[in-house]
PDB file of N, CA and C in Angstrom:
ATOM      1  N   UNK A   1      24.494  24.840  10.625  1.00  0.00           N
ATOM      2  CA  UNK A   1      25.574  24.227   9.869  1.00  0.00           C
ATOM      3  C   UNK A   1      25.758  25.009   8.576  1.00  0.00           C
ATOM      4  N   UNK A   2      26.847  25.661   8.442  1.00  0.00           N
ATOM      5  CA  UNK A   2      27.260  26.281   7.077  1.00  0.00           C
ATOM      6  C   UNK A   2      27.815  24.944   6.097  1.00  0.00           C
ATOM      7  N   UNK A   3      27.376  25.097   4.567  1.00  0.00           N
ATOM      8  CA  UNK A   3      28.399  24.586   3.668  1.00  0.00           C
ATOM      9  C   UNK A   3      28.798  25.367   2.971  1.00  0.00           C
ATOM     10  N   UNK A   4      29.786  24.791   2.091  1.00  0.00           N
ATOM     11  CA  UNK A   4      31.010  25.842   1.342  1.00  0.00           C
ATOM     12  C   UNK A   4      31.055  24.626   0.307  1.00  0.00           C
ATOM     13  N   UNK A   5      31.020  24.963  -1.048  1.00  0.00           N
ATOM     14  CA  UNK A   5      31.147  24.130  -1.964  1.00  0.00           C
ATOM     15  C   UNK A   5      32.340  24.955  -2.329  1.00  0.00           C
ATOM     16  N   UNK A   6      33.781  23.910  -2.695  1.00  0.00           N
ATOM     17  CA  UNK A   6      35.412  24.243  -2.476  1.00  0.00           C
ATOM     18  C   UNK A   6      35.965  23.267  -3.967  1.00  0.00           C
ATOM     19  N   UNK A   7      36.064  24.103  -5.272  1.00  0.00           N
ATOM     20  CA  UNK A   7      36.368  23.641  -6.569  1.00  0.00           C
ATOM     21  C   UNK A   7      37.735  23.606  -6.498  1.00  0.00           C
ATOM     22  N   UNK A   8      38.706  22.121  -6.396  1.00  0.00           N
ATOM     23  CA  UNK A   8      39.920  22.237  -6.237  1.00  0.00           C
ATOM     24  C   UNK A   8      40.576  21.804  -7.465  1.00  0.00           C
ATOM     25  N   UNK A   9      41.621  22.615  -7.762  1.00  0.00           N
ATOM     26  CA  UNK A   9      42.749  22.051  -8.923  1.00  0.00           C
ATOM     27  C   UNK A   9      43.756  21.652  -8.562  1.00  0.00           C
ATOM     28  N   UNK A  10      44.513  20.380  -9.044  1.00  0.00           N
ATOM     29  CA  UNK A  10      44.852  19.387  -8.491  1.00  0.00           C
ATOM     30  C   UNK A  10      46.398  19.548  -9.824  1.00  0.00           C
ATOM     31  N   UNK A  11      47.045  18.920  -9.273  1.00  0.00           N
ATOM     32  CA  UNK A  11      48.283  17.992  -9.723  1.00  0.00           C
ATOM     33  C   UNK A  11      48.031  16.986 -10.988  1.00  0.00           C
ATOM     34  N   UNK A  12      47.457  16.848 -12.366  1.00  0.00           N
ATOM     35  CA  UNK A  12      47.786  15.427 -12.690  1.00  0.00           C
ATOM     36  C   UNK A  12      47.656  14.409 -12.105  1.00  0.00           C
ATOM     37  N   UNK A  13      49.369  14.550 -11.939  1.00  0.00           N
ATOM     38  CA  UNK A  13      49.607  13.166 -11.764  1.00  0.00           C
ATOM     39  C   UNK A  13      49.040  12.779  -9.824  1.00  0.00           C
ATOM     40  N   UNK A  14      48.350  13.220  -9.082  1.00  0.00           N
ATOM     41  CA  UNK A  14      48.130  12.933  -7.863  1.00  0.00           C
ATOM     42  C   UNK A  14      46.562  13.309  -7.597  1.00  0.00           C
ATOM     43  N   UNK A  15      45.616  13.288  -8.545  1.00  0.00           N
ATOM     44  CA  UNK A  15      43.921  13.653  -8.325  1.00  0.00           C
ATOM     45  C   UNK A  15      43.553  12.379  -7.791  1.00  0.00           C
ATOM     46  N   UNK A  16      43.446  11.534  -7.774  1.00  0.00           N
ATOM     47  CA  UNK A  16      42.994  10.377  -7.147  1.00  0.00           C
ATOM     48  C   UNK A  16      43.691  10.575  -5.792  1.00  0.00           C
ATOM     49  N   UNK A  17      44.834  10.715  -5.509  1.00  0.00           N
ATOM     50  CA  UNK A  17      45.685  10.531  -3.986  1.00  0.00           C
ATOM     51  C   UNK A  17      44.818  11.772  -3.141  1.00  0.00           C
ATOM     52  N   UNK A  18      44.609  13.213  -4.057  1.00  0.00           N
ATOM     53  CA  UNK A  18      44.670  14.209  -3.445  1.00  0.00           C
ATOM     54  C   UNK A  18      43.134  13.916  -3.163  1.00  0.00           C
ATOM     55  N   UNK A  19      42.415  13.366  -3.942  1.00  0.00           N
ATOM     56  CA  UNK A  19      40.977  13.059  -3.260  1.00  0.00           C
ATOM     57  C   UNK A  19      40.489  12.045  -1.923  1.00  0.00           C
ATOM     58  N   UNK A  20      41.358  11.502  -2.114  1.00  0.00           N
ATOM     59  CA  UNK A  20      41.394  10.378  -0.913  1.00  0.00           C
ATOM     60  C   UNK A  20      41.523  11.116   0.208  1.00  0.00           C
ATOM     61  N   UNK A  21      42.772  11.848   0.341  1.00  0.00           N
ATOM     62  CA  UNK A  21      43.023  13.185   1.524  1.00  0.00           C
ATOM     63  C   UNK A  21      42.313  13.911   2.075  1.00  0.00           C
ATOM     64  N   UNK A  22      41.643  14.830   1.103  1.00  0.00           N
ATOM     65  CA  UNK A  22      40.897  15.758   1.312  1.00  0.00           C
ATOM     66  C   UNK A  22      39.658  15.213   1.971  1.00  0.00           C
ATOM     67  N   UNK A  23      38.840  13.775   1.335  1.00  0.00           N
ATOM     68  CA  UNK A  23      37.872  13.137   1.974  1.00  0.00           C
ATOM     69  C   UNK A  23      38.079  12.723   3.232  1.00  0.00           C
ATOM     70  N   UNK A  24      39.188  12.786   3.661  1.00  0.00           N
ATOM     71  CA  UNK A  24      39.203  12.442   5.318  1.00  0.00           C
ATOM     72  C   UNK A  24      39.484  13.105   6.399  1.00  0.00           C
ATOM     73  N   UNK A  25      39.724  14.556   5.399  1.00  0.00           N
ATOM     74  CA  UNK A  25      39.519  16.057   6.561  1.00  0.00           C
ATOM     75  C   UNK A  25      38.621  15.923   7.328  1.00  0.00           C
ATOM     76  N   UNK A  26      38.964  16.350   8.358  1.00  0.00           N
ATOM     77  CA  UNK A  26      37.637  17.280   9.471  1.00  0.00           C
ATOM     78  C   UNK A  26      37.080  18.080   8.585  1.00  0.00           C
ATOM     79  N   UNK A  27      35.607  18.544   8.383  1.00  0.00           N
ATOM     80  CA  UNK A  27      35.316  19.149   8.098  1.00  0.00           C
ATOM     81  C   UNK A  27      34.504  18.694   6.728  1.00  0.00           C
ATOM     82  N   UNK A  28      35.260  17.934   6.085  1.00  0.00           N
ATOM     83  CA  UNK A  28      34.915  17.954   4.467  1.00  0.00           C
ATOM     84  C   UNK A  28      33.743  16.849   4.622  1.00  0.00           C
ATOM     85  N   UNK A  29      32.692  17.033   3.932  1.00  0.00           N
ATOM     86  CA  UNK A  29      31.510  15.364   4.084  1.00  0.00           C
ATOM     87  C   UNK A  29      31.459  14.984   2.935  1.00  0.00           C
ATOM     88  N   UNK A  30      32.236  15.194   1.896  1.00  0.00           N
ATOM     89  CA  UNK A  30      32.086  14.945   0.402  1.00  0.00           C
ATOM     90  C   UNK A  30      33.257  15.456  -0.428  1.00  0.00           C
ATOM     91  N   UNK A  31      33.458  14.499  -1.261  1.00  0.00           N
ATOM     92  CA  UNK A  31      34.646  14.861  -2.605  1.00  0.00           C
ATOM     93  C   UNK A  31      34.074  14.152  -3.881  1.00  0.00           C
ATOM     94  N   UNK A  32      34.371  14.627  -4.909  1.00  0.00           N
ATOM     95  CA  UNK A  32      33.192  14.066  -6.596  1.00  0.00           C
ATOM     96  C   UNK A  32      34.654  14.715  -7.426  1.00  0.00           C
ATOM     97  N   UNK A  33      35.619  13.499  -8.117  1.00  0.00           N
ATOM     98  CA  UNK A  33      35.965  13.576  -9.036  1.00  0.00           C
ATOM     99  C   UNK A  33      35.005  14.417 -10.189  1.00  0.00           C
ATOM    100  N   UNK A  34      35.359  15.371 -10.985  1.00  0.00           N
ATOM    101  CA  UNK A  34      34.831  15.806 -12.182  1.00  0.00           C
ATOM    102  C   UNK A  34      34.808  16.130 -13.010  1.00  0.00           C
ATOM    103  N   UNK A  35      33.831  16.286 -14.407  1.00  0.00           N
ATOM    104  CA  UNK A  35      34.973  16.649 -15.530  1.00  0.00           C
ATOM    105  C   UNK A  35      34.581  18.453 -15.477  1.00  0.00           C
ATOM    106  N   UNK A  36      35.491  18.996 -16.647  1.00  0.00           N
ATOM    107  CA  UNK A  36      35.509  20.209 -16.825  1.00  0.00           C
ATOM    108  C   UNK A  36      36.145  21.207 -16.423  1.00  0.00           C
ATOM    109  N   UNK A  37      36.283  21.772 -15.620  1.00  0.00           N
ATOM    110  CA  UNK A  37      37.748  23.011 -15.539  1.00  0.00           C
ATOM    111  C   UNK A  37      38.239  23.037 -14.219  1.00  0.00           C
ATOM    112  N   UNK A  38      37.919  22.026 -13.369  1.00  0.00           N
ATOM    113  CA  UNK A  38      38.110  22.165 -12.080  1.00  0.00           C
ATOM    114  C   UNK A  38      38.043  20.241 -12.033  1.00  0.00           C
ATOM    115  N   UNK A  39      39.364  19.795 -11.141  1.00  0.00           N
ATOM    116  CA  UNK A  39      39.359  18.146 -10.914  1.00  0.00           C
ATOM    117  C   UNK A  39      38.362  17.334 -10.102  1.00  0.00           C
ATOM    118  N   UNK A  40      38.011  18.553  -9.104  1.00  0.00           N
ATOM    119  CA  UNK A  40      37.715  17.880  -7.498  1.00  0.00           C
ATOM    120  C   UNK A  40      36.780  19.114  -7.204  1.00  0.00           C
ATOM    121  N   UNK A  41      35.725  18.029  -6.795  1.00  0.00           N
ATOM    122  CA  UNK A  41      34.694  19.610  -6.059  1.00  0.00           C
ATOM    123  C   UNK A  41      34.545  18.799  -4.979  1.00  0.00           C
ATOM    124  N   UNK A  42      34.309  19.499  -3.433  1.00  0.00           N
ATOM    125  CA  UNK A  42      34.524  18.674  -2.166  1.00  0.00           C
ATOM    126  C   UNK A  42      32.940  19.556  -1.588  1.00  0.00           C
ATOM    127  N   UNK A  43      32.779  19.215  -0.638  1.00  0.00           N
ATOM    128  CA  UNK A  43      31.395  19.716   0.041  1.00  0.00           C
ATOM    129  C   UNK A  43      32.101  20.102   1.617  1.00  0.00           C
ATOM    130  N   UNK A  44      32.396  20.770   2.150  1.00  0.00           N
ATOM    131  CA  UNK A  44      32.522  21.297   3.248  1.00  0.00           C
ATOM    132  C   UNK A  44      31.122  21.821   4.590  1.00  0.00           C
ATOM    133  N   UNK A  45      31.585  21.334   5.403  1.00  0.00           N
ATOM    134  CA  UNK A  45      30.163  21.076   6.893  1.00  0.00           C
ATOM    135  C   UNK A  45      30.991  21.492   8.007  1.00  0.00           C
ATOM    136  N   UNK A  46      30.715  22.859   8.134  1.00  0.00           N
ATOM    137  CA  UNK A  46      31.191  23.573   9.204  1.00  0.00           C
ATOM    138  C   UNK A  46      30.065  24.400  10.333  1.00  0.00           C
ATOM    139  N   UNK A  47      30.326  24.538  11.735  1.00  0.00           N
ATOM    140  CA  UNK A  47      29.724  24.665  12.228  1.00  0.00           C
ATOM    141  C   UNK A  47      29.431  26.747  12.459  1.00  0.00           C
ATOM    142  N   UNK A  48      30.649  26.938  12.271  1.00  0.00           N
ATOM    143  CA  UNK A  48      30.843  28.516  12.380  1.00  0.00           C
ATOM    144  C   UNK A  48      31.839  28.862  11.037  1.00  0.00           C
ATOM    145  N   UNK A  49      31.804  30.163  10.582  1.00  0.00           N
ATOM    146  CA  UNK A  49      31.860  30.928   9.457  1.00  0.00           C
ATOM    147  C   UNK A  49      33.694  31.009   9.556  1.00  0.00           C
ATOM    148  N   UNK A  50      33.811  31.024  10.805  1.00  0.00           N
ATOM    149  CA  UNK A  50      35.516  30.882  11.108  1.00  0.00           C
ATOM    150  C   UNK A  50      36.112  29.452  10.828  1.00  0.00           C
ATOM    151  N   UNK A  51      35.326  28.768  11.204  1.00  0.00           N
ATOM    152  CA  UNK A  51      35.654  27.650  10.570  1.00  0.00           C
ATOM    153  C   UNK A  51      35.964  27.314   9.248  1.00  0.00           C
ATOM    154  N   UNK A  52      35.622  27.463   8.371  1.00  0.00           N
ATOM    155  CA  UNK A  52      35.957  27.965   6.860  1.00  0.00           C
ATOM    156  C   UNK A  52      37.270  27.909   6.507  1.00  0.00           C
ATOM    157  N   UNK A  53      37.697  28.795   7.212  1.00  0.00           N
ATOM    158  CA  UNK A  53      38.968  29.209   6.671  1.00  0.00           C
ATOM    159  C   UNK A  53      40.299  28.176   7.230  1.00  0.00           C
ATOM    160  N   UNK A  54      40.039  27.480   8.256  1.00  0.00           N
ATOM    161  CA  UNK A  54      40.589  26.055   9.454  1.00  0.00           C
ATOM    162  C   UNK A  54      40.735  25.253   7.888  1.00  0.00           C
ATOM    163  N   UNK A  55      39.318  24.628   7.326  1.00  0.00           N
ATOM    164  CA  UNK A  55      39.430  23.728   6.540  1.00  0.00           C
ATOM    165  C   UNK A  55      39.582  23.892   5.125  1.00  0.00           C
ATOM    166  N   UNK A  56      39.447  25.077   4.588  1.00  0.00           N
ATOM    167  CA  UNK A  56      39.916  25.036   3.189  1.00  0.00           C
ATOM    168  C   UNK A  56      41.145  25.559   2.995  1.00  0.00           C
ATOM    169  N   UNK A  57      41.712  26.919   4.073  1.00  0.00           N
ATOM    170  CA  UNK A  57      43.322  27.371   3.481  1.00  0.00           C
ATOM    171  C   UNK A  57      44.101  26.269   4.665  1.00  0.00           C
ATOM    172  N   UNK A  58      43.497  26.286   5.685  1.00  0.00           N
ATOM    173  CA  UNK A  58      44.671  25.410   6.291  1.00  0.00           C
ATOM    174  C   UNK A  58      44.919  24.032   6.092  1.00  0.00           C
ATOM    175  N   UNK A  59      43.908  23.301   5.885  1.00  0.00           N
ATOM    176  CA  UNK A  59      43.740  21.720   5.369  1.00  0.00           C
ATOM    177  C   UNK A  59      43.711  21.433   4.184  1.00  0.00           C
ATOM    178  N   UNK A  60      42.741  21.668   3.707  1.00  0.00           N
ATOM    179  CA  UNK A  60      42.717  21.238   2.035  1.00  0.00           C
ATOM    180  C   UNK A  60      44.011  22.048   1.019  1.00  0.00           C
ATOM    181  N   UNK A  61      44.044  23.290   1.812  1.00  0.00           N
ATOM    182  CA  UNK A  61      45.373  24.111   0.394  1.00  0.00           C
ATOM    183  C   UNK A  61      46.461  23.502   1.038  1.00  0.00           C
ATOM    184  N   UNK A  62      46.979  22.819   1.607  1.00  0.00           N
ATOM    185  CA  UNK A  62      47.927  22.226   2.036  1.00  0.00           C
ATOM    186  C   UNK A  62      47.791  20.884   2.195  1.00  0.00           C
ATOM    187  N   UNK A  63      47.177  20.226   1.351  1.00  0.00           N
ATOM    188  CA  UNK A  63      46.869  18.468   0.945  1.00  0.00           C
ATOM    189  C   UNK A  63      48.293  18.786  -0.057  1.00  0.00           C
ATOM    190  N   UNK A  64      49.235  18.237  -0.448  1.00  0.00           N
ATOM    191  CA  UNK A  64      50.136  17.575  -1.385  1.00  0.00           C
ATOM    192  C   UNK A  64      49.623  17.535  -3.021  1.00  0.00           C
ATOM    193  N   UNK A  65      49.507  18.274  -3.357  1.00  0.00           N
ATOM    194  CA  UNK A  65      49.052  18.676  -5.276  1.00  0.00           C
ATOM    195  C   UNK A  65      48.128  19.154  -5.162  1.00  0.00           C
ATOM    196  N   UNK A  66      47.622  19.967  -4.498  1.00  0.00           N
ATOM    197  CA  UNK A  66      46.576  20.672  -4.341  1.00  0.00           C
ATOM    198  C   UNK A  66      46.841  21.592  -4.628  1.00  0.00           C
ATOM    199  N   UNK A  67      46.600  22.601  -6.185  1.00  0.00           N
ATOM    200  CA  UNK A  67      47.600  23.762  -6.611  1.00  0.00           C
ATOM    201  C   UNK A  67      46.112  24.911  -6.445  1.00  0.00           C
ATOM    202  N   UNK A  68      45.296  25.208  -6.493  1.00  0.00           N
ATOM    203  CA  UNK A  68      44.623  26.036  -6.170  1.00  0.00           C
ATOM    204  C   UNK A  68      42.766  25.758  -5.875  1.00  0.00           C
ATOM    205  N   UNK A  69      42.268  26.400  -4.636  1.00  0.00           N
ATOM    206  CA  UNK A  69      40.879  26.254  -4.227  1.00  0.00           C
ATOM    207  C   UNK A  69      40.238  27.445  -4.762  1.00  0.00           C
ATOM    208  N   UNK A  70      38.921  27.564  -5.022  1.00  0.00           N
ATOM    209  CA  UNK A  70      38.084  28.303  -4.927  1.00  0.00           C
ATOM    210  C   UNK A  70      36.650  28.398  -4.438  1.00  0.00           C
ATOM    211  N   UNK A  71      36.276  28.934  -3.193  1.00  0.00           N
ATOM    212  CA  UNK A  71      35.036  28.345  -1.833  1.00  0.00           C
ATOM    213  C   UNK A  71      33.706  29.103  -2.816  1.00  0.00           C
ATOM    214  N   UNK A  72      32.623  28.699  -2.711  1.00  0.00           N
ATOM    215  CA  UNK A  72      31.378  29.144  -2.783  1.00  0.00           C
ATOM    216  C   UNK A  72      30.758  28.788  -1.709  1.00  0.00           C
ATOM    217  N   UNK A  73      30.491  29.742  -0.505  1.00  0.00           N
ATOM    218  CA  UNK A  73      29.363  29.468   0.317  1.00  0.00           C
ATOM    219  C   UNK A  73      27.683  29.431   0.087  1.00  0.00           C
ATOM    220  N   UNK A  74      27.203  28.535   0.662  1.00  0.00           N
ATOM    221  CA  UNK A  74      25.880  28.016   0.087  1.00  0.00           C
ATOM    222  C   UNK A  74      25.304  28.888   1.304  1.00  0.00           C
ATOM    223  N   UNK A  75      24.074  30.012   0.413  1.00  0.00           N
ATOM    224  CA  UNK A  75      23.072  30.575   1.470  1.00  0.00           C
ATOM    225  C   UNK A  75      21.917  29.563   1.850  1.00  0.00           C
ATOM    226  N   UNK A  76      21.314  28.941   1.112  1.00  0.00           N
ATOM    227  CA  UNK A  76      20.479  27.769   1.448  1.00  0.00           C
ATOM    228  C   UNK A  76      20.683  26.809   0.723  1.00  0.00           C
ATOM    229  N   UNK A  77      20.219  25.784   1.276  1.00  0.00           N
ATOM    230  CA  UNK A  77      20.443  23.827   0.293  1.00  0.00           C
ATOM    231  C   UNK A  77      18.755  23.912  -0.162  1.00  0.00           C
ATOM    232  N   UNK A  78      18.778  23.295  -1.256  1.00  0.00           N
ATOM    233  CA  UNK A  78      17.507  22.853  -1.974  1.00  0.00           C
ATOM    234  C   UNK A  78      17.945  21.642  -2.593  1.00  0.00           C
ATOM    235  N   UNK A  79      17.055  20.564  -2.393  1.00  0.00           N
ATOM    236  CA  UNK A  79      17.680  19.254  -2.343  1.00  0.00           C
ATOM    237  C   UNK A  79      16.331  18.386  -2.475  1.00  0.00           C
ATOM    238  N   UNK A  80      15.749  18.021  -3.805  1.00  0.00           N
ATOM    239  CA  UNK A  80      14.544  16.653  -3.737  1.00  0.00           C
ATOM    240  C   UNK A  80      14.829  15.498  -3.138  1.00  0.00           C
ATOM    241  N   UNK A  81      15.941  15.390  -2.792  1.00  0.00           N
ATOM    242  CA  UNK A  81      15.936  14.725  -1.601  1.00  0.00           C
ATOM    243  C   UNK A  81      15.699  14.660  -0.413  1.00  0.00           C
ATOM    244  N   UNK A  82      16.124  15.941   0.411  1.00  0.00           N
ATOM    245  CA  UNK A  82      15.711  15.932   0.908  1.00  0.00           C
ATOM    246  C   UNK A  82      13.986  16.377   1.494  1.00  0.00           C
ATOM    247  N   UNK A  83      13.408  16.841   0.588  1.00  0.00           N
ATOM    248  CA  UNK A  83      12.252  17.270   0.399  1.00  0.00           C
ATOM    249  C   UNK A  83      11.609  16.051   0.373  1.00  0.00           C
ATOM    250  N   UNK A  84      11.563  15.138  -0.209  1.00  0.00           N
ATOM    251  CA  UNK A  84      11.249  13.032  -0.454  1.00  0.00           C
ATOM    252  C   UNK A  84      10.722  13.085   1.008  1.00  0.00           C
ATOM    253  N   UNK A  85      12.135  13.127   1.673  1.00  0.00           N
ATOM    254  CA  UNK A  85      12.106  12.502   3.330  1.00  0.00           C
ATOM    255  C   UNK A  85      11.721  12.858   3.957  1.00  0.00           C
ATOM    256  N   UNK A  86      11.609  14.472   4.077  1.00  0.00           N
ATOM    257  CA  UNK A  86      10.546  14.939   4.821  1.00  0.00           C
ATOM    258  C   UNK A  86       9.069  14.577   4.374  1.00  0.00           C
ATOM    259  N   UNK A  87       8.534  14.924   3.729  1.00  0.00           N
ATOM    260  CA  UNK A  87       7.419  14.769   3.038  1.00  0.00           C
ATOM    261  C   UNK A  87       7.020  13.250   3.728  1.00  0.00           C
ATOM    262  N   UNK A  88       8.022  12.511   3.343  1.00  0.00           N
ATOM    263  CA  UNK A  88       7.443  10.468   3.631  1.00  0.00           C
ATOM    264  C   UNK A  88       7.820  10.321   5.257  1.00  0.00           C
ATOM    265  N   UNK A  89       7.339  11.168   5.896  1.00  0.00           N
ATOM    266  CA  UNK A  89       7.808  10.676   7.601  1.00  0.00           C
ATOM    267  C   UNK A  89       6.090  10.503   7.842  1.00  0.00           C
ATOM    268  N   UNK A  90       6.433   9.055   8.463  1.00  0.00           N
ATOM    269  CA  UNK A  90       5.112   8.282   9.224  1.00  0.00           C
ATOM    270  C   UNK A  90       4.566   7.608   7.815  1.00  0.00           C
ATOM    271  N   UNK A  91       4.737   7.893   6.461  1.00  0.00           N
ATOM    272  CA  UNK A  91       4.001   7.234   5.360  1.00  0.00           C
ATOM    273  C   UNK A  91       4.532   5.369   5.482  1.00  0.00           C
ATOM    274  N   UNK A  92       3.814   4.763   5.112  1.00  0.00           N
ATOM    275  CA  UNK A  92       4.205   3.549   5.047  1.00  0.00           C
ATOM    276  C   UNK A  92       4.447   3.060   3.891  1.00  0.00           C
ATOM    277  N   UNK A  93       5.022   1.767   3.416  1.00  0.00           N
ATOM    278  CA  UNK A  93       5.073   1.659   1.883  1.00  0.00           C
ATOM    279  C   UNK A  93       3.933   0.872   1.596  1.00  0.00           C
TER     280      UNK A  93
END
């Protein structure tokens, strides 16, 4: 599973609408209103590297106020979370 972390700039007046959208792509498993120079950062879960390009220029750059993306593909996830869960398999509380 590839992710692509996808920093979108948005419309004003339509960041709430355009987040709602984008969260119900194929493809997308996450959207986080945010502050700072970019409205919307989304999390993208694709299975092949071609895929990529299906869900961020064809879907998401074509959501309705969606004025420009920019993709960062993730070479690995590091996550204390998920590190927790592995770690606590079979532990009891």
């Amino acid at each position: 599973m590839l992710t692509a972390i996808v920093l979108i700039d948005t419309d004003a007046s339509r960041v709430p609408e355009v987040a709602k959208e984008v969260a119900e792509l194929d493809g997308i498993s996450e959207v986080y209103s945010v502050t700072g120079d970019v409205d919307l950062i989304a999390l993208a879960r694709v299975r092949r590297h071609e895929d990529l390009a299906d869900v961020v220029a064809d879907r998401v750059g074509k959501v309705k106020g969606v004025t420009n993306t920019r993709t960062y593909i993730a070479f690995q996830a590091y996550s204390k979370h998920d590190l927790e869960s592995a770690f606590a398999i079979g532990l009891g509380d």
